[in-house]
PDB file of N, CA and C in Angstrom:
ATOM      1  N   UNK A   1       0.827  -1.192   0.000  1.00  0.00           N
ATOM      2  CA  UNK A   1       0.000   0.000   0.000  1.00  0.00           C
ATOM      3  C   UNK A   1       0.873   1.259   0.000  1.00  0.00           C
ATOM      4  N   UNK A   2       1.818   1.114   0.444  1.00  0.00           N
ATOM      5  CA  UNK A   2       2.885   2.226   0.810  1.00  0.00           C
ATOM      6  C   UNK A   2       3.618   2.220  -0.622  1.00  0.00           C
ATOM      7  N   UNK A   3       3.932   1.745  -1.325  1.00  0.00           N
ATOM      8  CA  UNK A   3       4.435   1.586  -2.353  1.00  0.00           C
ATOM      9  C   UNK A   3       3.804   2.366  -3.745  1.00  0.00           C
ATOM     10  N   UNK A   4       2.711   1.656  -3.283  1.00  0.00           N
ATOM     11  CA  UNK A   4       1.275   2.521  -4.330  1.00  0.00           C
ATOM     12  C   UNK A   4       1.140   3.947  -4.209  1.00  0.00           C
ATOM     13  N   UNK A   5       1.240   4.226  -2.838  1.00  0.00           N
ATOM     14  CA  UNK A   5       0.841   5.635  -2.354  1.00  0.00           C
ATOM     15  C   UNK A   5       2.026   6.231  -3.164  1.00  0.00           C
ATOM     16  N   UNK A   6       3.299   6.078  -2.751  1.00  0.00           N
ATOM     17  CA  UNK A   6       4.560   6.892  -2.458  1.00  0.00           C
ATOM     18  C   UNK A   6       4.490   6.908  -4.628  1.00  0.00           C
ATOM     19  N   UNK A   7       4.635   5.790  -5.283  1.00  0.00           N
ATOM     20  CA  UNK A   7       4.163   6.225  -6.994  1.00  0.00           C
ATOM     21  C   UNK A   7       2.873   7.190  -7.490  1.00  0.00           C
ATOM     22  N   UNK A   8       1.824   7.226  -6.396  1.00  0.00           N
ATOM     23  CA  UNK A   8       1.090   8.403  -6.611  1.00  0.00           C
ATOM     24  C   UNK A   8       1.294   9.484  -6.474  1.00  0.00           C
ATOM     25  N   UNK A   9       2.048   9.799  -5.133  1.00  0.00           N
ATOM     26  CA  UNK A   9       2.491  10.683  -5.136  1.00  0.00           C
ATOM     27  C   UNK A   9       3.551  11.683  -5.700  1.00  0.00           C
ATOM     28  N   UNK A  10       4.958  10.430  -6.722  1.00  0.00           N
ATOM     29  CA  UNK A  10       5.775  10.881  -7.580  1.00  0.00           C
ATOM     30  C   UNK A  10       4.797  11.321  -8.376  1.00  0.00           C
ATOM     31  N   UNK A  11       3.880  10.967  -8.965  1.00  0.00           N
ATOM     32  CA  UNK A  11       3.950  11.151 -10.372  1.00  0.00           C
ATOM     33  C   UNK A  11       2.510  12.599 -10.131  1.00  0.00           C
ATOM     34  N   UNK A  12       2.082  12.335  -9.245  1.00  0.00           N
ATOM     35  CA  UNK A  12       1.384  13.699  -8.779  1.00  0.00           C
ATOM     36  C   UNK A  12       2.018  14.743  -8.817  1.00  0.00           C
ATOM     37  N   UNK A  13       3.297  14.414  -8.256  1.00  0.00           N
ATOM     38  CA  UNK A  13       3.780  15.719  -8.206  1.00  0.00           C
ATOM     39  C   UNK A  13       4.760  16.361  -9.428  1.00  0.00           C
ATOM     40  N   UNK A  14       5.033  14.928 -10.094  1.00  0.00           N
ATOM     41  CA  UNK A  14       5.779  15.539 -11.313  1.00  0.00           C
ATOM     42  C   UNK A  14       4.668  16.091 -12.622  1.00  0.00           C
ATOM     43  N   UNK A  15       3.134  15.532 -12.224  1.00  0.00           N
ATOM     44  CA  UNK A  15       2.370  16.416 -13.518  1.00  0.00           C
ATOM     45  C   UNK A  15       1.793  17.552 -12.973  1.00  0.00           C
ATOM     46  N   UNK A  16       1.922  17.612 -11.612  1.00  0.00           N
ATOM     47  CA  UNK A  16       1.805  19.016 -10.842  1.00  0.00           C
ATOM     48  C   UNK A  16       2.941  20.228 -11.243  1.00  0.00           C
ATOM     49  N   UNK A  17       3.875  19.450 -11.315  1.00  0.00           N
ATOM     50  CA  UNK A  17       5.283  20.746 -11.486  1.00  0.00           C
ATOM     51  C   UNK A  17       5.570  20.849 -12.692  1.00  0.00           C
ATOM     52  N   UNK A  18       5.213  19.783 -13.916  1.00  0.00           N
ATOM     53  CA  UNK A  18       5.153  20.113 -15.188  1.00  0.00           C
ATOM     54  C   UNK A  18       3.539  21.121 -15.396  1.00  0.00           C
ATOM     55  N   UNK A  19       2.674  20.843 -15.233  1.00  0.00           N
ATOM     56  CA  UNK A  19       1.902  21.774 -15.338  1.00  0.00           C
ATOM     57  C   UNK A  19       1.576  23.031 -15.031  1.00  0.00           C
ATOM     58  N   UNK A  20       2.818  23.176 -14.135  1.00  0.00           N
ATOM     59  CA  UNK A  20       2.734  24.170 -13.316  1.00  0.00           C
ATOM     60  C   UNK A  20       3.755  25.595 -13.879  1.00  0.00           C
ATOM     61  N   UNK A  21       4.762  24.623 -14.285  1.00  0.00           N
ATOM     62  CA  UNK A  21       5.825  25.476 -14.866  1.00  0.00           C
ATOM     63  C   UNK A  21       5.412  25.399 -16.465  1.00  0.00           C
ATOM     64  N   UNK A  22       4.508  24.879 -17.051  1.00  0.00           N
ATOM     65  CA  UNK A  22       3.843  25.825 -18.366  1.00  0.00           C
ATOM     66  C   UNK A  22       2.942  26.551 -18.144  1.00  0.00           C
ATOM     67  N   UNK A  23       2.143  26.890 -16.871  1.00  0.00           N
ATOM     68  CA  UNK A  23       1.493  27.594 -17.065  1.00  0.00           C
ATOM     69  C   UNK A  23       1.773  29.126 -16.427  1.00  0.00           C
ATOM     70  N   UNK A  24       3.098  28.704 -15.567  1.00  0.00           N
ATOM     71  CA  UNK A  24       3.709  29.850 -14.955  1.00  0.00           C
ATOM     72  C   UNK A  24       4.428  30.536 -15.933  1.00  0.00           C
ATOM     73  N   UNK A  25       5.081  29.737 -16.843  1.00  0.00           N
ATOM     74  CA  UNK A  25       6.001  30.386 -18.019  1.00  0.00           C
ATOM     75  C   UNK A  25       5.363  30.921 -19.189  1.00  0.00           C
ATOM     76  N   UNK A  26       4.246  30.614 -19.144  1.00  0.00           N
ATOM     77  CA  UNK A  26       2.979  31.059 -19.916  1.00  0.00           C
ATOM     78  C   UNK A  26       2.303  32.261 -19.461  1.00  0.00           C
ATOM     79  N   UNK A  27       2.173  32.543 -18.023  1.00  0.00           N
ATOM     80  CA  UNK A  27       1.504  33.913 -17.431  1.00  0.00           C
ATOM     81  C   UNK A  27       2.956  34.664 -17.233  1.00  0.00           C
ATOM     82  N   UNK A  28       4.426  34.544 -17.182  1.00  0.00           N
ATOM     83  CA  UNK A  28       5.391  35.452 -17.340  1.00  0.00           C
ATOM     84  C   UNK A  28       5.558  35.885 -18.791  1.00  0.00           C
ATOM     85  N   UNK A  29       4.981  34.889 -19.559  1.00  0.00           N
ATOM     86  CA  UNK A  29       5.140  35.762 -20.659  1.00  0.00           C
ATOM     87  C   UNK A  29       4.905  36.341 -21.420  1.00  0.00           C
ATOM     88  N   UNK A  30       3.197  36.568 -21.319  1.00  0.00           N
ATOM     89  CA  UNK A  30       1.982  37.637 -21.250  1.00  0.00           C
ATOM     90  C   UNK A  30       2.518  38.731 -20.722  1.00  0.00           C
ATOM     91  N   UNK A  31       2.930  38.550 -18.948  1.00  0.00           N
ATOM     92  CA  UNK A  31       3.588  39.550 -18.967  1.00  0.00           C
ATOM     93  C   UNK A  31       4.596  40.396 -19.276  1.00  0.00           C
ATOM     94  N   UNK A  32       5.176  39.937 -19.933  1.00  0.00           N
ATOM     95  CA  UNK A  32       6.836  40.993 -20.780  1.00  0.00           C
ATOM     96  C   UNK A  32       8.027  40.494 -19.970  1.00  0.00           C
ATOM     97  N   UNK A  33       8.201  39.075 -19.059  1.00  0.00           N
ATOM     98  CA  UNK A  33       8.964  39.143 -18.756  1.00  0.00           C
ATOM     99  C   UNK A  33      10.184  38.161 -19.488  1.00  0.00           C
ATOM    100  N   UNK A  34      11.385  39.094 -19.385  1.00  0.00           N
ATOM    101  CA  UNK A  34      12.500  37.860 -19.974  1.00  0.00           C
ATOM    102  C   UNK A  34      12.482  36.815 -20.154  1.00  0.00           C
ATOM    103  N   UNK A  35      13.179  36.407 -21.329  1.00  0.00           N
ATOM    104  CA  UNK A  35      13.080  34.968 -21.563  1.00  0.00           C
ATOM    105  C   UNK A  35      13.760  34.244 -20.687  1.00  0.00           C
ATOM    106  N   UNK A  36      15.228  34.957 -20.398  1.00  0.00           N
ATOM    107  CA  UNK A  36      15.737  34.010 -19.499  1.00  0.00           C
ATOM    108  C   UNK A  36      15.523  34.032 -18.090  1.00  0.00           C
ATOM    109  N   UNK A  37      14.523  34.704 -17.445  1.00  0.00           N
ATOM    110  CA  UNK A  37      14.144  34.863 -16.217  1.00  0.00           C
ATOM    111  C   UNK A  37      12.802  33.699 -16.388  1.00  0.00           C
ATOM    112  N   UNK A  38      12.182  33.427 -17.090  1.00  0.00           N
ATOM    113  CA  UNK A  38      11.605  32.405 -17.467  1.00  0.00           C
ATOM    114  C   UNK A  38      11.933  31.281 -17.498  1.00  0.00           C
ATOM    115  N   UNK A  39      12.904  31.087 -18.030  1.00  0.00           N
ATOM    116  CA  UNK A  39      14.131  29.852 -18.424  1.00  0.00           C
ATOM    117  C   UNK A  39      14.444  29.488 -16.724  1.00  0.00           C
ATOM    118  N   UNK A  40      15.009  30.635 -16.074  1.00  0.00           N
ATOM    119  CA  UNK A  40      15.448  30.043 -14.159  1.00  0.00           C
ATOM    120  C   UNK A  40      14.617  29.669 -13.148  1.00  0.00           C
ATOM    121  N   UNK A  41      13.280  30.817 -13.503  1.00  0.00           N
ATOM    122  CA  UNK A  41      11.603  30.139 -12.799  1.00  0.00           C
ATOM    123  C   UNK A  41      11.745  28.614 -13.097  1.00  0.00           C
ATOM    124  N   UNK A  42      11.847  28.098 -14.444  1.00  0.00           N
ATOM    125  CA  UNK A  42      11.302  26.826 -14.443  1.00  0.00           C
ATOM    126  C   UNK A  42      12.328  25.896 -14.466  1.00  0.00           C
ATOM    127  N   UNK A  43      13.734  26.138 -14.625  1.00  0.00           N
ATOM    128  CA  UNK A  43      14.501  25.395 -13.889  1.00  0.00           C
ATOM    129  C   UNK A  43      14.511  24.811 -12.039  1.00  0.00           C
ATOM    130  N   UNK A  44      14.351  25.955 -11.690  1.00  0.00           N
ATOM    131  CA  UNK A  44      13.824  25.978 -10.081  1.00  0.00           C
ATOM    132  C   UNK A  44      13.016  25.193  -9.870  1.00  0.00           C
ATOM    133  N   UNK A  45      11.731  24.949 -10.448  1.00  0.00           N
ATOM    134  CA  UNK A  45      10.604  23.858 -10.289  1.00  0.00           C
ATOM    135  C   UNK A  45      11.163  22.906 -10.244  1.00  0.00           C
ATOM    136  N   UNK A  46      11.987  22.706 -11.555  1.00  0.00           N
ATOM    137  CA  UNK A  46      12.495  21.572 -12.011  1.00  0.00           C
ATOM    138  C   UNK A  46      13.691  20.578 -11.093  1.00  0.00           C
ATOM    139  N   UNK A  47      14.681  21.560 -10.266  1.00  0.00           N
ATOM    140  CA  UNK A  47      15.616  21.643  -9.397  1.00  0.00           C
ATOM    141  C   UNK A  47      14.163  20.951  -7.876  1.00  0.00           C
ATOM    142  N   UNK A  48      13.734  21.972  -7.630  1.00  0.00           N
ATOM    143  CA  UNK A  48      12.740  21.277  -6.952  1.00  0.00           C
ATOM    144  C   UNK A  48      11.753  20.404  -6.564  1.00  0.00           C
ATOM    145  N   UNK A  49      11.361  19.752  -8.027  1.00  0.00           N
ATOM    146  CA  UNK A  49      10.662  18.511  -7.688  1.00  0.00           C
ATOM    147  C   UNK A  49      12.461  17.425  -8.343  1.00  0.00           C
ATOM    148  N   UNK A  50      13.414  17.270  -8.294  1.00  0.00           N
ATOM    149  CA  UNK A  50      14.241  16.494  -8.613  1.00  0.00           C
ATOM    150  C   UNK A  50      15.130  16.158  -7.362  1.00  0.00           C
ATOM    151  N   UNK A  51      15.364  16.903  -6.587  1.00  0.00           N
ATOM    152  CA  UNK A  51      16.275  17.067  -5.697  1.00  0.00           C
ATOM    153  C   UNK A  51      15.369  16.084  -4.242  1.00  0.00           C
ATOM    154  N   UNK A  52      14.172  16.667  -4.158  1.00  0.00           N
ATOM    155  CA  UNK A  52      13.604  15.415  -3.197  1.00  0.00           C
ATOM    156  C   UNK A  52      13.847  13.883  -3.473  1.00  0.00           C
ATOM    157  N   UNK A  53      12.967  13.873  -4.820  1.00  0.00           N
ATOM    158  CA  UNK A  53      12.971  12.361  -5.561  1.00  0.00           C
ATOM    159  C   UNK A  53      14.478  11.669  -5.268  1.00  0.00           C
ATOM    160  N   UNK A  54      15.568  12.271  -5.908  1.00  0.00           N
ATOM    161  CA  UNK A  54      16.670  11.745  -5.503  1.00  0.00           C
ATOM    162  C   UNK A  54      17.270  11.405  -4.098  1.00  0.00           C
ATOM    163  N   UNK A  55      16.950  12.343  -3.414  1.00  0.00           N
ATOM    164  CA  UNK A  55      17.192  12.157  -2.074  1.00  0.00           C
ATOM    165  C   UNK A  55      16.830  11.034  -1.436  1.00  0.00           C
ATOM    166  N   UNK A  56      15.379  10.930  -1.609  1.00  0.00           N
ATOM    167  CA  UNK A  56      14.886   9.976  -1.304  1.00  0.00           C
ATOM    168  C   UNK A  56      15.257   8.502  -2.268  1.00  0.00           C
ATOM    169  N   UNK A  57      15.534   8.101  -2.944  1.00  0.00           N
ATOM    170  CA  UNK A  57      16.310   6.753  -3.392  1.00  0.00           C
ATOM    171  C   UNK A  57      17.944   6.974  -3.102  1.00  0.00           C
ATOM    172  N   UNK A  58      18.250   7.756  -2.769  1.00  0.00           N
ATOM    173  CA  UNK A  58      19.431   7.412  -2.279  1.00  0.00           C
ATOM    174  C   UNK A  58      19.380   7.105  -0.270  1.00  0.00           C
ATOM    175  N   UNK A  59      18.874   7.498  -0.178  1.00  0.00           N
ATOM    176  CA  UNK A  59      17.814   7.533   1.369  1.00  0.00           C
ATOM    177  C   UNK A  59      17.631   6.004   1.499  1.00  0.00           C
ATOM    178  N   UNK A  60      16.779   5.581   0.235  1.00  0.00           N
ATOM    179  CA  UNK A  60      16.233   4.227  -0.047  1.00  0.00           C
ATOM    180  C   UNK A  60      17.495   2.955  -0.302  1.00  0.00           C
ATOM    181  N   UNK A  61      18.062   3.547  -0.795  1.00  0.00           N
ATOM    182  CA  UNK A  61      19.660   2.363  -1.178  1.00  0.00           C
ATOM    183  C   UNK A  61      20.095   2.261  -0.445  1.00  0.00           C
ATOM    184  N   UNK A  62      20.586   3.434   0.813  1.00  0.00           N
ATOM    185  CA  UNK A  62      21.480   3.210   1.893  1.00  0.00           C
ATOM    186  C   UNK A  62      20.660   2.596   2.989  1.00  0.00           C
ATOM    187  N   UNK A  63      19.079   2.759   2.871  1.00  0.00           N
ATOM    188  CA  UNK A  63      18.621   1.491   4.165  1.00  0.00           C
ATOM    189  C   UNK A  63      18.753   0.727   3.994  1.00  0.00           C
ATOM    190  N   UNK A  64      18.670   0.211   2.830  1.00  0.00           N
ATOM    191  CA  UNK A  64      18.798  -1.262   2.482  1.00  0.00           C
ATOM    192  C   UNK A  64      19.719  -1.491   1.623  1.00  0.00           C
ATOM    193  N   UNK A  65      20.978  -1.524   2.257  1.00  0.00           N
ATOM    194  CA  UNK A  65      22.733  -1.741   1.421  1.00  0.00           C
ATOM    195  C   UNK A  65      22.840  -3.350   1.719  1.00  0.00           C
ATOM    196  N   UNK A  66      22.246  -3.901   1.191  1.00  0.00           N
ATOM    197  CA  UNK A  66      22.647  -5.617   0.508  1.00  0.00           C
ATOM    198  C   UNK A  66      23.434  -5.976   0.047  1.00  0.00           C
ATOM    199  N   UNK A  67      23.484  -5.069  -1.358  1.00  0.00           N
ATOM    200  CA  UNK A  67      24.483  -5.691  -2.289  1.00  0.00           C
ATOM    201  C   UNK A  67      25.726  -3.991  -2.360  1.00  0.00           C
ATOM    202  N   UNK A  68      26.348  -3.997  -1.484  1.00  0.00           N
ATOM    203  CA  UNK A  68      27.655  -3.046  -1.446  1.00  0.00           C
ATOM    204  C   UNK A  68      28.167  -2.489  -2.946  1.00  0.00           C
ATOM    205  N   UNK A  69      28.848  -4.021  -3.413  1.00  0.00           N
ATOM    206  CA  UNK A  69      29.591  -3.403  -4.590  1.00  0.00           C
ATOM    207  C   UNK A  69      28.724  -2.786  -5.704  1.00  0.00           C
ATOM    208  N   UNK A  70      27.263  -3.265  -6.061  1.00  0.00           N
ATOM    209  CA  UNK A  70      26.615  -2.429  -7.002  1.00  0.00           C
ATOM    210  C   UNK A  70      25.560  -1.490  -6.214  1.00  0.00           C
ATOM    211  N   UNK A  71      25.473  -1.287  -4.981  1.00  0.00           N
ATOM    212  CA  UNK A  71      24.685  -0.308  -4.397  1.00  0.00           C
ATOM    213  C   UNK A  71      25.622   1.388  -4.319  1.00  0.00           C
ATOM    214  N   UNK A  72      26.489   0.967  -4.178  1.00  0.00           N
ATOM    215  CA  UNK A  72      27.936   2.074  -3.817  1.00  0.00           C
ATOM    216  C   UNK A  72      27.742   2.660  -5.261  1.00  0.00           C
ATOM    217  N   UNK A  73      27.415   2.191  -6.723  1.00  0.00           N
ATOM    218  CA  UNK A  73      27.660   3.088  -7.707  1.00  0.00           C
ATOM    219  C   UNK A  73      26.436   3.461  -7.650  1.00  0.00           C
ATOM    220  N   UNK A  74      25.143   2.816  -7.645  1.00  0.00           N
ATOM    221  CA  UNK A  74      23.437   3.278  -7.492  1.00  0.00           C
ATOM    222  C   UNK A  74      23.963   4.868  -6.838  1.00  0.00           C
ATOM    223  N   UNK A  75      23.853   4.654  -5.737  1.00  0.00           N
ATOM    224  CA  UNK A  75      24.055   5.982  -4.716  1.00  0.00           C
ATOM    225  C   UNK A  75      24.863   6.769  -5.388  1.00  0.00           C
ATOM    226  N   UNK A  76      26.144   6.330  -6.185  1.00  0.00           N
ATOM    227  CA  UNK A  76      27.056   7.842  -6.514  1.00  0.00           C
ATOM    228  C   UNK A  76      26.348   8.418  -7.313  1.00  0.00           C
ATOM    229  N   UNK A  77      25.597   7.617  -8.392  1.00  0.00           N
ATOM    230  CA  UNK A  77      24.722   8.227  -9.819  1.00  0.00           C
ATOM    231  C   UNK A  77      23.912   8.719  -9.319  1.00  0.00           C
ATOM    232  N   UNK A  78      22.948   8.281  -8.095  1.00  0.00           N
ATOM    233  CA  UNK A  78      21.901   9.411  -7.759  1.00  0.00           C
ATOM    234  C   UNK A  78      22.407  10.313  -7.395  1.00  0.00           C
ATOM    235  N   UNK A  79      23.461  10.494  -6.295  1.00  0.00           N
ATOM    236  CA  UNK A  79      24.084  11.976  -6.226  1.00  0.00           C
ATOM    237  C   UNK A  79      24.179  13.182  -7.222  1.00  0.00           C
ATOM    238  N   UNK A  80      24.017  12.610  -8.621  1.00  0.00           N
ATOM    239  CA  UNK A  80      24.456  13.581  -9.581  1.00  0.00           C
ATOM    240  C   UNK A  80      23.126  14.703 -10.122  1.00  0.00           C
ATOM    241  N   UNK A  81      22.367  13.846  -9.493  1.00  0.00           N
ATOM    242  CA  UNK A  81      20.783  14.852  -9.902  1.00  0.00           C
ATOM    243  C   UNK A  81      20.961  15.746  -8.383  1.00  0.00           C
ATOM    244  N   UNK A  82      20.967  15.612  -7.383  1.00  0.00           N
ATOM    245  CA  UNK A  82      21.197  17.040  -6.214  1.00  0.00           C
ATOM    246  C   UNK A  82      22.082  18.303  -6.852  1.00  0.00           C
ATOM    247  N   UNK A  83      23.668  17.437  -7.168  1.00  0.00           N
ATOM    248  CA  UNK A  83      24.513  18.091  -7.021  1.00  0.00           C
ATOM    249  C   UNK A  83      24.569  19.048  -7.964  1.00  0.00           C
ATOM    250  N   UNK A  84      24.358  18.687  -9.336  1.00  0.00           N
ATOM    251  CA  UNK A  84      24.492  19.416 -10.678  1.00  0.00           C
ATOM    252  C   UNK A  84      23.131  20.342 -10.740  1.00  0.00           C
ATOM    253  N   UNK A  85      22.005  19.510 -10.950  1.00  0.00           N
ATOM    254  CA  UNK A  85      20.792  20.189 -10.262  1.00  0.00           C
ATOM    255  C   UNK A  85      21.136  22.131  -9.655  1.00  0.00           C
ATOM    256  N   UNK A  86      21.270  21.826  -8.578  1.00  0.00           N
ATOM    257  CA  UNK A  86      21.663  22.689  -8.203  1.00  0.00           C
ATOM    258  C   UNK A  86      22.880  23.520  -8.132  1.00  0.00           C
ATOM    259  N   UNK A  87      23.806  23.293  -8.836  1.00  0.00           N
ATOM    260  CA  UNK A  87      24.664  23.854  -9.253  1.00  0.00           C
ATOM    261  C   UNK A  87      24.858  24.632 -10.501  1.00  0.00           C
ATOM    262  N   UNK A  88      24.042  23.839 -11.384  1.00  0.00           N
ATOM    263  CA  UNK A  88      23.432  24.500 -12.708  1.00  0.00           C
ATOM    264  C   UNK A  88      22.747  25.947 -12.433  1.00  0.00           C
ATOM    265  N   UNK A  89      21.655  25.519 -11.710  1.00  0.00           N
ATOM    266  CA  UNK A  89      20.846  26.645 -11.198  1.00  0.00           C
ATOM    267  C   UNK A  89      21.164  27.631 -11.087  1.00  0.00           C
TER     268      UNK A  89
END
């Protein structure tokens, strides 16, 4: 049940933040505002619904470290959506 929930809730929230950031980038640009101030609004969303998700499976790998030698690269690759993510930004 927890399993079910926690995929409703990804994907809730990723057609929440895709919908959200066309329609935000859509009312900035009615209003006259920059393109590329547009472009960082919806990176930000984007930075923001990514940076949980990851967290959380890397959260998820390290409770349950079974298999070491291929869990250790799982975890480094998820690291790379926080780090760049937000560094891009």
């Amino acid at each position: 049940l927890m399993n079910f929930l926690s995929r409703i809730l990804l994907w809730g929230s990723f057609i929440a933040t895709s919908v959200g950031v066309v329609w935000y980038s859509r009312e900035l640009k009615i209003n006259g505002t920059d393109s590329h101030l547009i472009a960082w609004f919806s990176a930000g969303a984007f930075v923001l619904l990514g940076f949980p998700i990851s967290m959380c499976g890397i959260i998820m790998h390290l409770r349950n470290y079974y298999q070491p030698n291929v869990q250790c690269y799982v975890v480094r690759i998820l690291w790379m959506v926080p780090i760049y993510s937000i560094e891009s930004w």
